[in-house]
Protein backbone atom coordinates (compact mmCIF):
# COMPACT_ATOMS: atom_id res chain seq x y z
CA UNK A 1 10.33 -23.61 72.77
CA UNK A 2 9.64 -20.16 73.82
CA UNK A 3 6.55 -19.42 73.01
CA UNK A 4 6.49 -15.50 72.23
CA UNK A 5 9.35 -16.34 69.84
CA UNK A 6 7.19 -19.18 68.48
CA UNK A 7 4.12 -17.09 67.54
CA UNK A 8 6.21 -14.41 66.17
CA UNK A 9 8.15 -16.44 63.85
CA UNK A 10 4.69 -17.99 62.55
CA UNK A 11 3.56 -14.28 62.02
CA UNK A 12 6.66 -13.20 59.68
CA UNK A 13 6.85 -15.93 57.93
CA UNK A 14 3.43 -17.57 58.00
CA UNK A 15 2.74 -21.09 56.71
CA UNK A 16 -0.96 -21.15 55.98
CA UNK A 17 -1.21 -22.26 52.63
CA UNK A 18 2.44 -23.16 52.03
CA UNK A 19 2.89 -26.37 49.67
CA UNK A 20 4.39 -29.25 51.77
CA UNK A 21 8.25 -30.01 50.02
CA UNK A 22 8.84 -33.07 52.29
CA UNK A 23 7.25 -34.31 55.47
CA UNK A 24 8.23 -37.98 57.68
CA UNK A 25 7.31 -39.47 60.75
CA UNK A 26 10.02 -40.48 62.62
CA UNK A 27 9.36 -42.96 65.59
CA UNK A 28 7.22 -40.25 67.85
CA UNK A 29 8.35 -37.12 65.76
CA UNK A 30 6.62 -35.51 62.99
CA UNK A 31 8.91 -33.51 60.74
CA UNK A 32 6.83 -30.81 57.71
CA UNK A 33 9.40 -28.64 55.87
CA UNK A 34 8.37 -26.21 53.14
CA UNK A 35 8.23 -22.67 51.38
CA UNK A 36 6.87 -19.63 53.26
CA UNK A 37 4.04 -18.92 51.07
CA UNK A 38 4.26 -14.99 52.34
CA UNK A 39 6.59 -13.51 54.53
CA UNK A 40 6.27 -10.39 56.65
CA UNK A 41 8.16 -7.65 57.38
CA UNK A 42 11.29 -9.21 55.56
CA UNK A 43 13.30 -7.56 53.42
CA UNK A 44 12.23 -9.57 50.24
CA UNK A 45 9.35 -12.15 50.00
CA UNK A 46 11.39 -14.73 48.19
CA UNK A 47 13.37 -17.72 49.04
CA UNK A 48 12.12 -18.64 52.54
CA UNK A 49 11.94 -22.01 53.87
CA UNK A 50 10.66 -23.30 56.89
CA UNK A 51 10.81 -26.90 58.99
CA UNK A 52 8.81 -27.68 61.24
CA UNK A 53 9.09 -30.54 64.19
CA UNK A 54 6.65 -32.22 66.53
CA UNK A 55 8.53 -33.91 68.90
CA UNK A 56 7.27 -36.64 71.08
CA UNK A 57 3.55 -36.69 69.87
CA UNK A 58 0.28 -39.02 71.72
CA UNK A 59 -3.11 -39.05 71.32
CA UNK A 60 -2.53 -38.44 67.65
CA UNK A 61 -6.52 -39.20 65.33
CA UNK A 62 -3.45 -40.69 62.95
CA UNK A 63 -2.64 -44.68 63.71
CA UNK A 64 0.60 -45.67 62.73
CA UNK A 65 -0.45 -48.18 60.02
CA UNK A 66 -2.18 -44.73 58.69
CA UNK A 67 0.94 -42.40 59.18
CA UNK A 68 1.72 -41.24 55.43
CA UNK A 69 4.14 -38.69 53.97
CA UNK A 70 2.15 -35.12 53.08
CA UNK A 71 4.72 -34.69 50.03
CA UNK A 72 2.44 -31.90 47.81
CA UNK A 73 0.30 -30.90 50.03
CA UNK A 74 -1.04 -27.54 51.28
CA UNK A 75 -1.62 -26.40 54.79
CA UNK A 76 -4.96 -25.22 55.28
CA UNK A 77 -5.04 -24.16 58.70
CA UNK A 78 -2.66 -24.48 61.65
CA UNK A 79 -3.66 -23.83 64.87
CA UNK A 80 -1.05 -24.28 68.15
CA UNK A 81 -2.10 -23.64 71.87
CA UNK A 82 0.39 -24.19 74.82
CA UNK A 83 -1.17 -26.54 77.46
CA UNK A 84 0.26 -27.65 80.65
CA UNK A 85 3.91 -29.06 79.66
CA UNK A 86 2.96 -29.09 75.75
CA UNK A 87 0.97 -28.09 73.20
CA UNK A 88 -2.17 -29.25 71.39
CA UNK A 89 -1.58 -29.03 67.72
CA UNK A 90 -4.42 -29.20 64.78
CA UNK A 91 -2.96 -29.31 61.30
CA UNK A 92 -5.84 -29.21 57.83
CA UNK A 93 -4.21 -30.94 55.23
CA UNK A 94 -5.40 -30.38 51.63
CA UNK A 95 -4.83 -32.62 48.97
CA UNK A 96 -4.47 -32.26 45.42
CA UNK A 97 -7.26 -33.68 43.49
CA UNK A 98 -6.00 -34.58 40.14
CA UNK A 99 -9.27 -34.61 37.90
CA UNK A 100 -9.90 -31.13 39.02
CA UNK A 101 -6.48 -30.09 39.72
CA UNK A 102 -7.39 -28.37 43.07
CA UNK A 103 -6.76 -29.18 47.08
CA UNK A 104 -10.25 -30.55 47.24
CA UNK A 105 -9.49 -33.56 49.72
CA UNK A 106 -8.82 -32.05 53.24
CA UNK A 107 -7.17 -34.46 56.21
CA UNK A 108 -7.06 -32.84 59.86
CA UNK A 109 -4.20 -33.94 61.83
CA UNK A 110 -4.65 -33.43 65.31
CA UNK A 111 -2.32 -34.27 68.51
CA UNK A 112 -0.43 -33.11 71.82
CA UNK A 113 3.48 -32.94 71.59
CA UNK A 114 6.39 -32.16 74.00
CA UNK A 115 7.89 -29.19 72.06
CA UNK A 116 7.48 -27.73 68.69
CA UNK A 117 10.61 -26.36 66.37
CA UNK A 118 10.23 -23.97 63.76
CA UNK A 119 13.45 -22.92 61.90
CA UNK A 120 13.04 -20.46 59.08
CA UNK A 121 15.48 -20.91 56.23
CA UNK A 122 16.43 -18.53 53.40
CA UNK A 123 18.30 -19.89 50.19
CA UNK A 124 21.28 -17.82 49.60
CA UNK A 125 22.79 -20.18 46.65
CA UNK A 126 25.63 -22.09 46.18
CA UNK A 127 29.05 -19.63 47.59
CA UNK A 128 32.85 -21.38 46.63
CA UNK A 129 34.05 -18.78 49.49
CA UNK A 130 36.88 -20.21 51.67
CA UNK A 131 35.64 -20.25 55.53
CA UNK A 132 38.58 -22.36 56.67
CA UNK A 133 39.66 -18.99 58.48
CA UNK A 134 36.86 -17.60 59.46
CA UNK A 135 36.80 -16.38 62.85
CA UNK A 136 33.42 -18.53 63.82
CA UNK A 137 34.92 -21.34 61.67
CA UNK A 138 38.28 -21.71 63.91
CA UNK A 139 36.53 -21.28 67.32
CA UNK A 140 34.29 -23.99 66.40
CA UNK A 141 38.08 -25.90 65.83
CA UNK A 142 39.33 -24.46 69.36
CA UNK A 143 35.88 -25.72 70.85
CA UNK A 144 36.19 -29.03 69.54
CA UNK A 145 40.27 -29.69 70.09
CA UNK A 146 39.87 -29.05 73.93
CA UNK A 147 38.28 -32.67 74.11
CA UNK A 148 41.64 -33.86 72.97
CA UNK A 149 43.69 -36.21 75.40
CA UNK A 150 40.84 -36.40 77.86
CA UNK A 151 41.12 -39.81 79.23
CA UNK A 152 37.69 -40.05 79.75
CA UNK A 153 36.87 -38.73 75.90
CA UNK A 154 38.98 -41.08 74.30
CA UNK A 155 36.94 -43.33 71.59
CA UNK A 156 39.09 -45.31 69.46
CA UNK A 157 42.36 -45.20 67.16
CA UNK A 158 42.62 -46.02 63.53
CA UNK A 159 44.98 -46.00 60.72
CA UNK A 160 45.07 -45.99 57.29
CA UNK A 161 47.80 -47.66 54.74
CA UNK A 162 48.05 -45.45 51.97
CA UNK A 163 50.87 -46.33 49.09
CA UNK A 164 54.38 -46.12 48.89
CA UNK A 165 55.47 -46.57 52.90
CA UNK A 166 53.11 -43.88 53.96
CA UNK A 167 50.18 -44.94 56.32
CA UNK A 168 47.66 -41.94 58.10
CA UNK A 169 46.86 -42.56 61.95
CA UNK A 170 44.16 -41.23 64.29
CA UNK A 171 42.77 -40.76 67.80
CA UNK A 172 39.33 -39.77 67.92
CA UNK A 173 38.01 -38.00 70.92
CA UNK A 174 34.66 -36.83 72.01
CA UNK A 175 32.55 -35.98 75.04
CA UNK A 176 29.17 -37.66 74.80
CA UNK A 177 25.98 -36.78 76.57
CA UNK A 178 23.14 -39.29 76.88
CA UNK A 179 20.10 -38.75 75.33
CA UNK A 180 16.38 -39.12 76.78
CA UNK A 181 16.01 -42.29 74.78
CA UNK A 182 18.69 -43.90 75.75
CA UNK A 183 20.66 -43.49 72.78
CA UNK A 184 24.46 -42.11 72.97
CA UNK A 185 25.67 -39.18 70.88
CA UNK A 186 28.63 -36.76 70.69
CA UNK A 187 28.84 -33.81 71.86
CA UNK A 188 32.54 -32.42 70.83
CA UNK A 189 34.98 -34.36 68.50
CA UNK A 190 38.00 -34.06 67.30
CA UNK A 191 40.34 -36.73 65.29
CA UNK A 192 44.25 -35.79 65.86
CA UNK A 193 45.47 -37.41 62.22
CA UNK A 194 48.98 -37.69 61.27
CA UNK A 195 50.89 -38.28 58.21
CA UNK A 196 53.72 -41.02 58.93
CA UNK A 197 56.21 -42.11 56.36
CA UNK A 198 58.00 -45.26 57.40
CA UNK A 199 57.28 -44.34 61.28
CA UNK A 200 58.30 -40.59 61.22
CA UNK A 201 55.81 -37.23 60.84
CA UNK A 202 55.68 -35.60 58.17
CA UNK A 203 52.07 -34.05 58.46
CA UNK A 204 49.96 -33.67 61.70
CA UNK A 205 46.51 -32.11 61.33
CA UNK A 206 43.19 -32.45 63.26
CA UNK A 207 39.61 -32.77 62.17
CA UNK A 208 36.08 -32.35 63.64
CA UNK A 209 34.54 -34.71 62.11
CA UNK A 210 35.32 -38.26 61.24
CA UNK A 211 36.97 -37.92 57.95
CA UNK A 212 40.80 -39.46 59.03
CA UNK A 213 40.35 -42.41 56.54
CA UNK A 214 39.76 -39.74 53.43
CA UNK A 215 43.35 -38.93 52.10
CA UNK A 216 45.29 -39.57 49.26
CA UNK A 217 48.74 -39.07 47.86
CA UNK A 218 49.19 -38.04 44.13
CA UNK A 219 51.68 -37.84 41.43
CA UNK A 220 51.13 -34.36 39.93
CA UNK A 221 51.48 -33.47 36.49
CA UNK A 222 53.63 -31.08 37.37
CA UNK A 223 56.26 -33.48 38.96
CA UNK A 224 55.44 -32.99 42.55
CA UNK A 225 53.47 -35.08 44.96
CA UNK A 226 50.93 -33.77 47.12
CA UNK A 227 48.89 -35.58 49.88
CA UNK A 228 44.89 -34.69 50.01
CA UNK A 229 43.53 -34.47 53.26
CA UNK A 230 39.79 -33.46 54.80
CA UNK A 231 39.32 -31.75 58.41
CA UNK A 232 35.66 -31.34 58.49
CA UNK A 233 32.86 -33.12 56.29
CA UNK A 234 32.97 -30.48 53.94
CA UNK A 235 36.12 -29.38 51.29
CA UNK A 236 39.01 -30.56 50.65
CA UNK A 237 42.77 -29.36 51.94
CA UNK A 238 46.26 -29.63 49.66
CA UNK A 239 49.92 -30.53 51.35
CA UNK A 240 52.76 -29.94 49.19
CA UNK A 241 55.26 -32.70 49.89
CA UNK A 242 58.63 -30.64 48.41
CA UNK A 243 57.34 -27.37 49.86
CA UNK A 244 55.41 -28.34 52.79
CA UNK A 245 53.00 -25.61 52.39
CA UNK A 246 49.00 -26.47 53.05
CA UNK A 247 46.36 -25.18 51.60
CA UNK A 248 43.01 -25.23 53.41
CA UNK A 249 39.45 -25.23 51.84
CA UNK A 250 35.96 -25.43 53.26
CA UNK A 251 33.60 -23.76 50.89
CA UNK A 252 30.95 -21.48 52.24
CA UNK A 253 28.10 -23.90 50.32
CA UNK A 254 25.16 -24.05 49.68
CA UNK A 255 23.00 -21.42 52.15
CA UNK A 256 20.38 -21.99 53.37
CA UNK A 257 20.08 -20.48 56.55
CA UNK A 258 21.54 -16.93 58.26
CA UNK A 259 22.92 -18.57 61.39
CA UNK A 260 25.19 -20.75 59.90
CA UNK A 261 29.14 -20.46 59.28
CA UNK A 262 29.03 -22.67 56.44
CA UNK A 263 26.28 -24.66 54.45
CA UNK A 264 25.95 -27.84 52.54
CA UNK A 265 28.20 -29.00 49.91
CA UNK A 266 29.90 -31.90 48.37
CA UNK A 267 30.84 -34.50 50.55
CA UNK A 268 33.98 -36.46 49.40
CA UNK A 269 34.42 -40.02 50.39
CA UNK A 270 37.51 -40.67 47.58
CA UNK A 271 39.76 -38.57 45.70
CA UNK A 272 41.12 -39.87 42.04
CA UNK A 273 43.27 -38.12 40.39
CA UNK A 274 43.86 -38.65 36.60
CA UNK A 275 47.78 -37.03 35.32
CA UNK A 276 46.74 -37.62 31.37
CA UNK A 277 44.20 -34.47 31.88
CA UNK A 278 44.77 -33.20 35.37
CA UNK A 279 40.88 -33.55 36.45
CA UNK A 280 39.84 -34.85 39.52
CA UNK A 281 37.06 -37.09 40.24
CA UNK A 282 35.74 -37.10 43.78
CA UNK A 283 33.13 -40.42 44.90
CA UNK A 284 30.76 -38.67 47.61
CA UNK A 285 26.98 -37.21 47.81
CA UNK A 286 25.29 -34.46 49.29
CA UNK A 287 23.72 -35.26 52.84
CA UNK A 288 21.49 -37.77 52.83
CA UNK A 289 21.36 -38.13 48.89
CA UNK A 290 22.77 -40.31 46.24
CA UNK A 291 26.27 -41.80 45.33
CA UNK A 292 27.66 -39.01 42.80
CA UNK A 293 31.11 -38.28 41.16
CA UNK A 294 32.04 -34.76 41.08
CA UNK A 295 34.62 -33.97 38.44
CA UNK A 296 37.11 -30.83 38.78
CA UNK A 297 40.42 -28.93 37.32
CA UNK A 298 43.56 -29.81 39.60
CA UNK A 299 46.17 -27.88 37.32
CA UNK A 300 46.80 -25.86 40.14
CA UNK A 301 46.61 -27.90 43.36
CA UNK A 302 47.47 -25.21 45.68
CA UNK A 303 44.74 -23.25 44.62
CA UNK A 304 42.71 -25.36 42.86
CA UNK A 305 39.17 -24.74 41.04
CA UNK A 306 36.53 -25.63 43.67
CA UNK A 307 33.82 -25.50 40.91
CA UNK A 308 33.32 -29.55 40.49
CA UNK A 309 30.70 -31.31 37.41
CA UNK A 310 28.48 -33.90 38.57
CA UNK A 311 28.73 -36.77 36.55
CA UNK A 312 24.91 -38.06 36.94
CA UNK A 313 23.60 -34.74 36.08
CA UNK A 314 25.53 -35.28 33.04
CA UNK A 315 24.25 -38.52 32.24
CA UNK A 316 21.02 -38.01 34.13
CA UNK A 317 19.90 -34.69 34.89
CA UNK A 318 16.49 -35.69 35.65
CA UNK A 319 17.22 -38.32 37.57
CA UNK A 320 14.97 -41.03 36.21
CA UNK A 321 17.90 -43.55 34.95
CA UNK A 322 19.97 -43.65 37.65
CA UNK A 323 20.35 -43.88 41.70
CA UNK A 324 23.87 -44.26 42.22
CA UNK A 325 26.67 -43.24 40.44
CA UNK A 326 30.48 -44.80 41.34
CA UNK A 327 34.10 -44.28 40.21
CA UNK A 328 35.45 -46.93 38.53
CA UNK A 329 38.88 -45.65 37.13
CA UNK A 330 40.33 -42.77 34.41
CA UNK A 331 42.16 -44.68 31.18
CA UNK A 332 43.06 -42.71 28.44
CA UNK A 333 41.78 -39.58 29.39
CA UNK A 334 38.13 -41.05 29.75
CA UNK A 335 36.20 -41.60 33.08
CA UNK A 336 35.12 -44.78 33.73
CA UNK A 337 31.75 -44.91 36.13
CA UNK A 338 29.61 -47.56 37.60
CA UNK A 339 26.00 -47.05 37.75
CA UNK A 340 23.68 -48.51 40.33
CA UNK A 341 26.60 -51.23 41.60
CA UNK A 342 25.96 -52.76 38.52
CA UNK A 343 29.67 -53.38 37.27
CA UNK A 344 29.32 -57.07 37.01
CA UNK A 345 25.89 -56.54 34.64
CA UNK A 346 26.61 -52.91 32.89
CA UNK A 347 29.69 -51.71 31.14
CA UNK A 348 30.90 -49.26 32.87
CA UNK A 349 29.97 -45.68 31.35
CA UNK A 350 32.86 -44.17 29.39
CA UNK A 351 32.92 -40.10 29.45
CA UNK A 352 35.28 -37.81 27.85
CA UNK A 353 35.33 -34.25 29.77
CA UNK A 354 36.38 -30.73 28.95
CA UNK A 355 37.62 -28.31 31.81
């Protein structure tokens, strides 16, 4: 990390006596993400977040039987200074103190690491803004498709049987660099998917992320049949089968940080589609969260409504019932959902939902 950009980042948007949102160790790594308590020189002094990583930490005064999580804690002081090929880090911990409802209980953390991270965050809300063609968007597409047909990049083929005489095929390429540890990961990767009724193209389309075996082909209310496709990990595109027109959508998502082209959102695993109502139900999660089934309009599938209802805030908004929430089918207009994998010991939950 470079360390004038380090200090200067901890300066405008300091983190003494920030509330710890979520903190982990992870094997050698120590990851504390939070609110800026104050920022500086900023425009506004709301909606700041920052995460912070310790990467490849020794001599730490924490054992790893005592390594805990920091979840609701305050940072009391935080002091950083660069040594020869690190840093020497000393983090005060307060803890809440329930009787007296203060941070009475202090812990000091102490430790040399590698390198230290510090991205700063701001939550921008949810945007339903198509990025598909954003300039960044598609060079990030041009990037990724020059791995394709590389011998060397080649990593597997796949296909998919989907109903009817139709089947979806893939070739997944990638370049991968080896890590320190030992551990493989990709680099650039792109999936080359095509659409095959009884042996002959009808769709050809490429991804950058592994998403090949999410498709679907649907009998519209309106007559027509349309096959559902993803080329990212993120939204959802629409190929009319009379008209052969596609419609591409990644939604802009959820913000939360200026340097990227496009932030979290849903991520669809399955598409159902119910013709009784013309509502959608999509089995996914967010990253790194629960099973969830988003519910949307599909009267219009060439432009449909990207605004989606999540069934377990519906059922659960508080999330104290519930984990996981599954499709299990649309009859008569209702949704049918498993909760917690359950199907076998709970009826399935029946809903009944208005566009």
């Amino acid at each position: 990390m470079n360390k004038v950009k380090q200090h200067e980042d901890f300066n405008k948007y300091p983190i003494i006596d920030s509330i710890i949102e979520e903190s982990y160790w992870y094997g050698s790594n120590l990851c504390v993400k939070g609110k800026c308590d104050k920022t500086k020189n900023t425009n506004d002094d709301k909606g700041y977040y920052y995460n912070l990583h310790f990467r490849d930490i020794k001599n730490s005064n924490i054992a790893d039987k005592e390594q805990k999580s920091y979840h609701n804690t305050k940072i009391v002081t935080f002091d950083v200074r660069e040594v020869s090929s690190g840093f020497d880090v000393c983090l005060m911990i307060g803890c809440r103190d329930d009787e007296i409802e203060s941070f009475e209980c202090r812990q000091t953390v102490q430790f040399w690491c590698k390198d230290i991270r510090y991205d700063v965050l701001k939550y921008r809300g949810m945007s339903y803004k198509n990025v598909y063609f954003n300039p960044q968007y598609q060079a990030l597409f041009t990037k990724n498709q020059q791995v394709y047909g590389k011998e060397e990049c080649f990593l597997q083929a796949n296909r998919n049987d989907l109903e009817n005489g139709y089947v979806v095929e893939w070739d997944s390429y990638g370049e991968c660099q080896r890590a320190k540890n030992g551990v493989s990961y990709t680099h650039t990767f792109i999936q080359r998917c095509r659409l095959l009724y009884k042996e002959t193209m009808v769709l050809e389309y490429d991804s950058i992320y592994d998403m090949g075996h999410v498709s679907a082909i649907i009998k519209h209310q309106n007559g027509k049949n349309y096959f559902l496709f993803k080329t990212d990990l993120y939204g959802l595109n629409v190929y009319d089968m009379q008209s052969k027109e596609v419609f591409y959508y990644v939604p802009e998502g959820y913000q939360h940080s200026y340097r990227q082209i496009c932030g979290e959102s849903f991520i669809i695993i399955s598409i159902h589609y119910d013709n009784k109502t013309n509502l959608i139900a999509y089995e996914g999660c967010y990253w790194g969260g629960t099973s969830d089934v988003m519910v949307g309009d599909f009267s219009n599938p060439m432009n449909f409504n990207p605004i989606l209802k999540s069934i377990h805030e519906m059922i659960d908004p508080e999330y104290e019932c519930y984990d996981d929430i599954d499709f299990d089918k649309w009859e008569d207009g209702m949704l049918h959902v498993i909760v917690d994998n359950k199907k076998d010991i709970v009826e399935p939950i029946k809903i009944r939902i208005d566009k």
